[in-house]
Protein backbone atom coordinates (compact mmCIF):
# COMPACT_ATOMS: atom_id res chain seq x y z
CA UNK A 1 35.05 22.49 15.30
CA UNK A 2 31.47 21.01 15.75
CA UNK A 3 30.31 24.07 14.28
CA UNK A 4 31.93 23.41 10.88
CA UNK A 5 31.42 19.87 10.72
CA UNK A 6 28.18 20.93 11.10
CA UNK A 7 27.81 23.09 8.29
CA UNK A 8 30.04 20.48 6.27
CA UNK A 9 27.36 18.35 6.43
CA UNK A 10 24.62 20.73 5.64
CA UNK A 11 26.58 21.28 2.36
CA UNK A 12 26.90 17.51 1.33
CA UNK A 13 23.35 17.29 2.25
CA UNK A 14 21.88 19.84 0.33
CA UNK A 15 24.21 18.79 -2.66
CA UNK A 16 22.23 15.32 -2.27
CA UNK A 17 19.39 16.63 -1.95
CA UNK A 18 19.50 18.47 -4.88
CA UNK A 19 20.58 15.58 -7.75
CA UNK A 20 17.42 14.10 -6.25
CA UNK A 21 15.41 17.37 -7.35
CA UNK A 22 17.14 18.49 -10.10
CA UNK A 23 18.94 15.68 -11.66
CA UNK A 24 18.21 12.09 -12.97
CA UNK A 25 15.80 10.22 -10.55
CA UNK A 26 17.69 7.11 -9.53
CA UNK A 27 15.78 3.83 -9.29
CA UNK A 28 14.48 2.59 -5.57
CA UNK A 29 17.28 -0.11 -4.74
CA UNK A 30 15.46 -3.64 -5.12
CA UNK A 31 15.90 -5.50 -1.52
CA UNK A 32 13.76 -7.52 0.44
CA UNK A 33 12.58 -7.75 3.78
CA UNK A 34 10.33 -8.95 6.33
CA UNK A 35 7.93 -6.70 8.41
CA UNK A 36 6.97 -6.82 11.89
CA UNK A 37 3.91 -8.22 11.39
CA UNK A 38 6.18 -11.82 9.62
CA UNK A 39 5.09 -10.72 5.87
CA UNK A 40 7.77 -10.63 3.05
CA UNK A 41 8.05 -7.79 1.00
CA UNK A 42 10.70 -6.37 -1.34
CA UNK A 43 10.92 -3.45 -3.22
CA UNK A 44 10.30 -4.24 -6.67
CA UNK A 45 7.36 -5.77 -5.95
CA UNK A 46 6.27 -2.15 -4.82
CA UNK A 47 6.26 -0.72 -8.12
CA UNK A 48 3.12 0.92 -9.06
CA UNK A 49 2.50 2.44 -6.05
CA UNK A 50 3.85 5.61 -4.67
CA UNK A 51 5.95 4.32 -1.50
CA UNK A 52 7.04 6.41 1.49
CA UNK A 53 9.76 4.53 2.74
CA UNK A 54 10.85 6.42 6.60
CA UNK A 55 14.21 5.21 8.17
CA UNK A 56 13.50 6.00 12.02
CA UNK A 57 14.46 4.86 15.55
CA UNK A 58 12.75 4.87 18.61
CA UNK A 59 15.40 6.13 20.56
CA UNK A 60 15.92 9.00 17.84
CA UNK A 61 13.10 12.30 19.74
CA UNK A 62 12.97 13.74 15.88
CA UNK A 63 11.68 10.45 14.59
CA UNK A 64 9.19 9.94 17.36
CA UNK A 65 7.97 13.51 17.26
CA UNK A 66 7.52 13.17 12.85
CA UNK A 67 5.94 9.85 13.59
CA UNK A 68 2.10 11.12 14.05
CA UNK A 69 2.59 13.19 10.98
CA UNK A 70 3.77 10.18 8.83
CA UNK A 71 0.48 8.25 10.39
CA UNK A 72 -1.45 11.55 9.29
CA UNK A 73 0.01 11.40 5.89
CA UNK A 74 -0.49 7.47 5.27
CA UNK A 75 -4.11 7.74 6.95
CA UNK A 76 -4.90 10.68 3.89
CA UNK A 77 -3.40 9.02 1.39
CA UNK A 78 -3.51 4.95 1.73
CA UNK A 79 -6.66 4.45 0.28
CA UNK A 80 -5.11 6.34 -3.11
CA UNK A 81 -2.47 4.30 -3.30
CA UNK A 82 0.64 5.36 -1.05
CA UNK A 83 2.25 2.51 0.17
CA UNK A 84 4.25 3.57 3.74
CA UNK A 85 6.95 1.44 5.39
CA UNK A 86 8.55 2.59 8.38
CA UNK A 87 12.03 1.19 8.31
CA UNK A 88 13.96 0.67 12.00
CA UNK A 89 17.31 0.93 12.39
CA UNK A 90 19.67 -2.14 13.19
CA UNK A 91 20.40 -0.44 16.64
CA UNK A 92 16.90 -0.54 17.57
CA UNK A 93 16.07 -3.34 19.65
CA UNK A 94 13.19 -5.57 18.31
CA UNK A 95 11.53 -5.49 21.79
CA UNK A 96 11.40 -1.46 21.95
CA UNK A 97 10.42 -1.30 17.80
CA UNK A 98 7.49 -3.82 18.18
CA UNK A 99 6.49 -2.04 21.87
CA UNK A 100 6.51 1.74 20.23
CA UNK A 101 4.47 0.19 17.27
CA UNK A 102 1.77 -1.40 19.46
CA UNK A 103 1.58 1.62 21.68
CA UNK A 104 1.49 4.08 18.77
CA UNK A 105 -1.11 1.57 16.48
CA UNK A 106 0.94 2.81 13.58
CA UNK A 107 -1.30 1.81 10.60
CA UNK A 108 1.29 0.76 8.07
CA UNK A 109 3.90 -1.59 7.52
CA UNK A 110 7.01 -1.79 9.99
CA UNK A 111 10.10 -3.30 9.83
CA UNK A 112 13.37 -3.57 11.93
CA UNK A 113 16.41 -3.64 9.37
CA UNK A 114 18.11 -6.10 11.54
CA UNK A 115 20.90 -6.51 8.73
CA UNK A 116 20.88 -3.20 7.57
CA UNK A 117 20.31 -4.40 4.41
CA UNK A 118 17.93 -1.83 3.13
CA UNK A 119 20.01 0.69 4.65
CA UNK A 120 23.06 0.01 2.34
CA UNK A 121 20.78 -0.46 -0.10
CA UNK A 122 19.42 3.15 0.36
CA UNK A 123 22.91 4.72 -0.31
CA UNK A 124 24.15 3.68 3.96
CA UNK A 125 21.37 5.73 5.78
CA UNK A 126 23.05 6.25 8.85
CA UNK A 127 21.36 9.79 9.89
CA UNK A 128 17.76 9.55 11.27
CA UNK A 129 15.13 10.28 10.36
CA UNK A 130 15.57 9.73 6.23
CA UNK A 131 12.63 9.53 4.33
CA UNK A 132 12.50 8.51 0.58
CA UNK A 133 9.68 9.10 -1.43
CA UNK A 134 9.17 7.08 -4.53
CA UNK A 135 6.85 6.94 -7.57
CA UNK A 136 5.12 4.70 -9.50
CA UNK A 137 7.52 3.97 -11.71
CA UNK A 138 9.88 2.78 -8.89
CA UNK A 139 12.36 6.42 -9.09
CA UNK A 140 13.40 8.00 -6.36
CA UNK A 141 11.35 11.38 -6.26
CA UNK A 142 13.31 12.97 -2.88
CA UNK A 143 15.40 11.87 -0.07
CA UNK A 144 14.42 14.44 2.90
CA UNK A 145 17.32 14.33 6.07
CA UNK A 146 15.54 15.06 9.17
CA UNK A 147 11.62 15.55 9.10
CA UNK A 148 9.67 16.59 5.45
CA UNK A 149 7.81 19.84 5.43
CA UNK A 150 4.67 17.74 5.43
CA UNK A 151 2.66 20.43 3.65
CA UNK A 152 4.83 20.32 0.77
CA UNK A 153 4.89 16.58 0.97
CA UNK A 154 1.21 16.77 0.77
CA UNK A 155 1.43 18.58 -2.59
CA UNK A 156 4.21 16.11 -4.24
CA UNK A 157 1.78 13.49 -2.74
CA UNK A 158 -1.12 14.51 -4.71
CA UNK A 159 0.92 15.51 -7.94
CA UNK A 160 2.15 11.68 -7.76
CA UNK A 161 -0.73 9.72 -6.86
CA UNK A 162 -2.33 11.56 -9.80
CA UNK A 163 -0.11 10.18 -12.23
CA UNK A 164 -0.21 6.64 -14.20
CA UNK A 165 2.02 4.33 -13.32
């Protein structure tokens, strides 16, 4: 039984996956909020800048064991213009978010999605990690479930950070 709900949801994810790719690139939802650190931000005023947006938990060992690659991938990229949030998940207490983020000195913007606003907003991102990668222009570029091949992230990175907005 687990075994084919299992590879139920490996179908409906690759389906998803693949209108990202291959069809119409839908619009980043436009929500705000607030970021660890007490600044407001909301989506639309992220346009123009290739955004990495990562849905994560700290009690989630996948999103832990991504989360030095995502610093890696902000660190190369940041001063080109790749703006990287790390989303937290509602469930995630605030106390064990802000402790994980001072420990780790994670060099870009976090936020805990107390509401889980942004999650509805991202289509109900329940499964973590989810990482959405967005261009200038504010589309949605790809939705990865579970951790990017960072190498071909690189590549998209480059290809999209070359571009005008």
């Amino acid at each position: 039984m687990k075994i084919r709900i299992f590879a139920v949801l490996a179908i409906v994810a690759l389906a998803v996956g693949g209108l990202f790719v291959h069809g119409a690139r839908p619009l980043m939802p436009e929500v705000g909020f607030t970021t660890l650190q007490g600044e407001r931000l909301d989506t639309a005023a992220m346009r123009g800048k290739v955004v990495l947006i990562n849905f994560w938990a700290t009690s989630c060992a996948a999103c832990v064991a991504e989360m030095p690659k995502l610093v890696e991938t902000h660190d190369k990229f940041a001063a080109r213009g790749l703006e990287t949030v790390a989303m937290a998940m509602s469930y995630d207490p605030e106390a064990q978010v802000r402790a994980y983020v001072a420990r780790s000195a994670l060099p870009f913007k976090v936020a805990l999605d107390s509401g889980d606003a942004v999650a509805r907003a991202f289509g109900g991102v329940r499964l973590t990690p989810t990482t959405f990668l967005i261009d200038r222009r504010g589309r949605i570029v790809h939705k990865y479930l579970g951790e990017p091949d960072f190498q071909a992230l690189h590549v998209l990175l480059e290809k999209l950070l070359a571009e005008a907005a």
